[in-house]
Protein backbone atom coordinates (compact mmCIF):
# COMPACT_ATOMS: atom_id res chain seq x y z
CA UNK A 1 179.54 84.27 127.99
CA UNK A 2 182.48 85.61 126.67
CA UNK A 3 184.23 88.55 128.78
CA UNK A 4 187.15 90.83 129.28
CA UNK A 5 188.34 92.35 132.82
CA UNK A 6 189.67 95.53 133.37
CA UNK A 7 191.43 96.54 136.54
CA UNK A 8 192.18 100.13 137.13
CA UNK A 9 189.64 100.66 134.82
CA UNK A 10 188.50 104.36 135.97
CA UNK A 11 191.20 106.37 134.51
CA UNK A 12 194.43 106.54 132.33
CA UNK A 13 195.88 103.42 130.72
CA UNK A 14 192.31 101.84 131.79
CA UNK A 15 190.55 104.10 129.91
CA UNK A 16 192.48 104.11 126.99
CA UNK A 17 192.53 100.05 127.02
CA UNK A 18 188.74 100.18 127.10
CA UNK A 19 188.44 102.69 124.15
CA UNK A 20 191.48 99.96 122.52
CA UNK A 21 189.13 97.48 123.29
CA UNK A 22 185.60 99.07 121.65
CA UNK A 23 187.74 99.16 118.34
CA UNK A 24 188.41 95.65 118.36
CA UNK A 25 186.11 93.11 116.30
CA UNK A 26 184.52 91.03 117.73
CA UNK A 27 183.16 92.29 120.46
CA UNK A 28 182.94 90.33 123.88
CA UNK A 29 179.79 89.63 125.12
CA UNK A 30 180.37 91.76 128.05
CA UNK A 31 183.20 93.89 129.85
CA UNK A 32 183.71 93.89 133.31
CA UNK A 33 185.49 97.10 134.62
CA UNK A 34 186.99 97.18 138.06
CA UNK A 35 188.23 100.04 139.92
CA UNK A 36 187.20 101.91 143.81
CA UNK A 37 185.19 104.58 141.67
CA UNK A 38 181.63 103.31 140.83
CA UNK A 39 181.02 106.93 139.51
CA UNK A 40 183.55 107.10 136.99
CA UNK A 41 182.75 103.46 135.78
CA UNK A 42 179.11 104.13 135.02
CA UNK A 43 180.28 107.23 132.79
CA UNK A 44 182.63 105.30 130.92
CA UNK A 45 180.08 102.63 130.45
CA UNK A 46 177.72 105.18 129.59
CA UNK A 47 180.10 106.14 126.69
CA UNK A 48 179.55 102.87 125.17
CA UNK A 49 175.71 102.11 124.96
CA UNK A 50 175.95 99.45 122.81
CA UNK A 51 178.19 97.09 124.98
CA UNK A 52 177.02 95.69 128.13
CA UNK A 53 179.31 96.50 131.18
CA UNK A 54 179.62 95.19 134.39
CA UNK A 55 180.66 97.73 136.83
CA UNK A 56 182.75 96.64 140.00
CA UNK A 57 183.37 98.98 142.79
CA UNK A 58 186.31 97.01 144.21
CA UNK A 59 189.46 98.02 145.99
CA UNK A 60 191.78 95.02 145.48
CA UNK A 61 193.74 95.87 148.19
CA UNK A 62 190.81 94.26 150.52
CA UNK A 63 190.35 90.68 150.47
CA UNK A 64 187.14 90.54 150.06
CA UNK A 65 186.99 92.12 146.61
CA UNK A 66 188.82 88.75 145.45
CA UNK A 67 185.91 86.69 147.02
CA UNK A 68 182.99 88.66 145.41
CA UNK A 69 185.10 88.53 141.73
CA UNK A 70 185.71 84.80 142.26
CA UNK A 71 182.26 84.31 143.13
CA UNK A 72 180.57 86.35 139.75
CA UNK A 73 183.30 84.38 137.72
CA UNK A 74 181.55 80.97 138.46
CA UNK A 75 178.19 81.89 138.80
CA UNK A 76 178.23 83.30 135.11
CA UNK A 77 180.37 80.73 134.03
CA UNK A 78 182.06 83.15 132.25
CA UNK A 79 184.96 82.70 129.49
CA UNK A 80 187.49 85.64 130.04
CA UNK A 81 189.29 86.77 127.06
CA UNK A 82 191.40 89.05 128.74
CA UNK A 83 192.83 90.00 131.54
CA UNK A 84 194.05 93.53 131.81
CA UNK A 85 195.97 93.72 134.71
CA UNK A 86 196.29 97.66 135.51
CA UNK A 87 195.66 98.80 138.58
CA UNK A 88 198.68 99.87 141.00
CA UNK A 89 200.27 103.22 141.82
CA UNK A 90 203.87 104.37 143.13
CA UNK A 91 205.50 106.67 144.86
CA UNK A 92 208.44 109.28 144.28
CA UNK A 93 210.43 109.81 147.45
CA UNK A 94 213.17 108.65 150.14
CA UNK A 95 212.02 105.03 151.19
CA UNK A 96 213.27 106.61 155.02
CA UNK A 97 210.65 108.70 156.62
CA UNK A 98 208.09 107.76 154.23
CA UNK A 99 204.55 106.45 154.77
CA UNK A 100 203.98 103.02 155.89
CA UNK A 101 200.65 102.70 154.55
CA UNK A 102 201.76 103.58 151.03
CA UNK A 103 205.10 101.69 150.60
CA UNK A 104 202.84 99.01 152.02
CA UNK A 105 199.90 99.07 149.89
CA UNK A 106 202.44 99.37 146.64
CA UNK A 107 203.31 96.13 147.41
CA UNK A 108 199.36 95.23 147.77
CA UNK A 109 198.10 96.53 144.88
CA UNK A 110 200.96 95.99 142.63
CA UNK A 111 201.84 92.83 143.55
CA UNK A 112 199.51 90.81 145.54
CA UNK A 113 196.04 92.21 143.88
CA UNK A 114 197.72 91.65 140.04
CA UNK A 115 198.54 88.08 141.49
CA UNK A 116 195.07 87.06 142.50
CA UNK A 117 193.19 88.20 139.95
CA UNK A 118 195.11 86.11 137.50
CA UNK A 119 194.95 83.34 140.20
CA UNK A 120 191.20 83.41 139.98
CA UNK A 121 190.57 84.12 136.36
CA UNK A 122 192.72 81.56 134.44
CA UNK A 123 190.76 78.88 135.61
CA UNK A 124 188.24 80.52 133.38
CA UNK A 125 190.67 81.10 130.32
CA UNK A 126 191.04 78.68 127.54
CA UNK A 127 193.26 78.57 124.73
CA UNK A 128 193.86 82.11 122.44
CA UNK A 129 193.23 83.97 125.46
CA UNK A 130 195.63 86.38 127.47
CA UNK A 131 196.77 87.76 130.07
CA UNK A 132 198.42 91.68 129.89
CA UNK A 133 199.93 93.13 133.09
CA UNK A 134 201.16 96.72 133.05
CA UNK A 135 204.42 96.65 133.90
CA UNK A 136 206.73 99.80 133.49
CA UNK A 137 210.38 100.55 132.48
CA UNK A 138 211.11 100.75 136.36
CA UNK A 139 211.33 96.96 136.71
CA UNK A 140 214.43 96.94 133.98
CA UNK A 141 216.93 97.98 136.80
CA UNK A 142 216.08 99.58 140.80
CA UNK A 143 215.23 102.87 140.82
CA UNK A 144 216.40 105.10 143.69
CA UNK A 145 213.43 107.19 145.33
CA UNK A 146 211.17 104.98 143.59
CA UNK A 147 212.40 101.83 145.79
CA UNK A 148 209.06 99.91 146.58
CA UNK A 149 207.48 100.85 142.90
CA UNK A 150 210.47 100.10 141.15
CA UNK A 151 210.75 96.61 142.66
CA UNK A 152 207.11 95.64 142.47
CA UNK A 153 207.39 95.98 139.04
CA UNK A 154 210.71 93.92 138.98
CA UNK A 155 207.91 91.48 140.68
CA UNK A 156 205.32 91.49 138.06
CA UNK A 157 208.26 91.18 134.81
CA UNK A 158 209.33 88.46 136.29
CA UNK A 159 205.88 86.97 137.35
CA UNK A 160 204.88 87.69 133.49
CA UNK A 161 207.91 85.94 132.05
CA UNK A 162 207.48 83.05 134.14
CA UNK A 163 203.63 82.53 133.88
CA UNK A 164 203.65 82.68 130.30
CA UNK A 165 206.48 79.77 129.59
CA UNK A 166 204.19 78.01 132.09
CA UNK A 167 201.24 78.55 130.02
CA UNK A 168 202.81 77.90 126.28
CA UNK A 169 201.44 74.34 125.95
CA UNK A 170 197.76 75.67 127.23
CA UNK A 171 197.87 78.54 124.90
CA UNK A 172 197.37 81.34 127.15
CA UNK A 173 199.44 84.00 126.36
CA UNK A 174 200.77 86.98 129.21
CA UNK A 175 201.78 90.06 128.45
CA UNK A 176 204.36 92.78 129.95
CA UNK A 177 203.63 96.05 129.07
CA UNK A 178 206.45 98.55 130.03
CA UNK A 179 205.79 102.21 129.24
CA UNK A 180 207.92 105.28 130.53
CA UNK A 181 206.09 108.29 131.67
CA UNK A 182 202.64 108.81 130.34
CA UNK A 183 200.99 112.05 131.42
CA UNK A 184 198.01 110.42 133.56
CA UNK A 185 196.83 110.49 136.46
CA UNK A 186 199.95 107.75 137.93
CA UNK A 187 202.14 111.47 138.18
CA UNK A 188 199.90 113.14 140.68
CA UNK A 189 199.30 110.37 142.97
CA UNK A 190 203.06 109.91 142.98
CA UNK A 191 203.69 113.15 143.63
CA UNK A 192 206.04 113.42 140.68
CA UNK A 193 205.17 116.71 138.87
CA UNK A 194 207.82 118.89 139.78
CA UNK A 195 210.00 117.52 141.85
CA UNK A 196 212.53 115.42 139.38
CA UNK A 197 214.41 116.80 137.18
CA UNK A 198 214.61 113.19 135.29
CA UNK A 199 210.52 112.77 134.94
CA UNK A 200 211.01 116.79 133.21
CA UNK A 201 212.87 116.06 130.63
CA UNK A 202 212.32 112.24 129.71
CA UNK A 203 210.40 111.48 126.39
CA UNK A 204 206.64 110.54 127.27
CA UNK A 205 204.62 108.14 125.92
CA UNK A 206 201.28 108.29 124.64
CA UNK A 207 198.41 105.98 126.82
CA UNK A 208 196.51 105.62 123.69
CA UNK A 209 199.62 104.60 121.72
CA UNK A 210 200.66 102.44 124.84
CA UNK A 211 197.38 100.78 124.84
CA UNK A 212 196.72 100.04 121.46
CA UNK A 213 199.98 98.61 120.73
CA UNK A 214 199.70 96.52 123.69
CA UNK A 215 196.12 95.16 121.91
CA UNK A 216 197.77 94.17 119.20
CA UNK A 217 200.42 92.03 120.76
CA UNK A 218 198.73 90.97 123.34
CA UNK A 219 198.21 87.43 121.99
CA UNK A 220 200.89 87.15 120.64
CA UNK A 221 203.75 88.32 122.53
CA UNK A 222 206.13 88.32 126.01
CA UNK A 223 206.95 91.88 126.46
CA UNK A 224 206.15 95.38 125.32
CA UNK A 225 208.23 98.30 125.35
CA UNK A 226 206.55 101.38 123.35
CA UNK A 227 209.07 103.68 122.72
CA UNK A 228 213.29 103.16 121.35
CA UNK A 229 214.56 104.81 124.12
CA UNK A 230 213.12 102.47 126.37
CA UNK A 231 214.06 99.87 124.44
CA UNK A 232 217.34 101.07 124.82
CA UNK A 233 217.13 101.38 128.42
CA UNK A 234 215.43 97.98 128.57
CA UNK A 235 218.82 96.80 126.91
CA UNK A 236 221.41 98.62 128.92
CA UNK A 237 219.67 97.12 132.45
CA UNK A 238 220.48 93.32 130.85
CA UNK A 239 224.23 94.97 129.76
CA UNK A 240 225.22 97.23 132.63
CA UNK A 241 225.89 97.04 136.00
CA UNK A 242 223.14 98.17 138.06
CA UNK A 243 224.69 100.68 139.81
CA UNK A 244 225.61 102.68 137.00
CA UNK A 245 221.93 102.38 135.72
CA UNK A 246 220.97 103.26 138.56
CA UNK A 247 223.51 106.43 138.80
CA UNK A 248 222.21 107.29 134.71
CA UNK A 249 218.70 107.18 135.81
CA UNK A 250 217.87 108.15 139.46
CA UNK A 251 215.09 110.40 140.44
């Protein structure tokens, strides 16, 4: 049984990569979609009656979710496709005085869960599959008043880089995607809207742009910046010292 995971699944780039993913020929046998939201799940499912979805409740910041997803893995003996790595959040603010629990759970869910679930499911990969964690332009240089998001995503580039040299000779291919500012639901969880002058007046990218030009490379390629500016910005963090990126672009 061929399949392709989906974490984050319930809402922006997730949804997007799912709608990518229906346009795509051929088809997977089934789709697994992952996110805390069992609600939204079954009405994105329910979008696509003529695929058959496998609908995960899980928070990956619990261990146990990892234990249930390795378990379904081997007893369907599923062959994953893909991996879309997508779920993870951030958080616009002085690292001082902020909340434990979030800065903490950044690192959980951006780091740690994205590290498991690609821990567990390459075992069931084989070659022309692939691996695509959203990244974001924040891991091109540190980010004041985005500290812990910034460097998680510093975390997965890196961790995408790395994995896929490893993985050249077993044909696996991993993808970095690294967007700017997409008007989802990522702004109002990290409190953006309105309070950074920056996010206001920034070009945006389009999630359904994002995602489907992330399809399309995702076998094929090491990273994925969608739009020239950040490609320019993805240029001037290798060029510049970070403390004048960080000056040209804080928050």
């Amino acid at each position: 049984m061929e399949i392709v995971v989906i974490t984050g699944a319930s809402a922006g780039l997730g949804t997007e990569f799912l709608d990518g993913i229906m346009n795509e020929t051929p088809l997977p046998d089934e789709i697994w979609l992952i996110a805390r939201r069992e609600e939204r799940l079954q009405q994105l499912a329910a979008k696509y009656p003529e695929m058959t979805f496998r609908c995960l409740p899980f928070d990956l910041q619990k261990p146990e979710s990892y234990d249930e997803y390795g378990h379904l893995l081997a007893e369907n003996s599923a062959t994953v496709r893909l991996l879309i790595n997508n779920a993870g959040y951030g958080k616009l603010g002085e690292f001082h005085g902020s909340h434990v629990g979030e800065q903490a759970g950044m690192v959980d869910l951006n780091c740690r869960a994205l590290t498991a679930m690609t821990a567990l499911t390459l075992p069931y990969m084989t070659r022309g599959s692939a691996v695509l964690n959203v990244c974001s332009i924040a891991a091109f240089a540190p980010t004041p008043r985005m500290t812990v998001y910034c460097s998680t995503k510093a975390y997965v580039y890196s961790f995408s880089k790395s994995l896929r040299r490893e993985l050249r000779s077993q044909g696996i291919n991993v993808l970095a995607v690294c967007p700017g500012p997409m008007s989802t639901e990522f702004l109002d969880v990290a409190d953006i809207v309105g309070r950074s002058k920056t996010f206001q007046t920034l070009p945006y990218c389009n999630p359904k742009k994002v995602a489907r030009g992330a399809l399309k490379r995702v076998y094929r390629r090491g990273i994925y910046t969608p739009h020239p500016f950040y490609k320019l910005y993805r240029v001037l963090g290798k060029l510049l010292p970070h403390a004048l990126v960080m000056y040209m672009s804080k928050t």
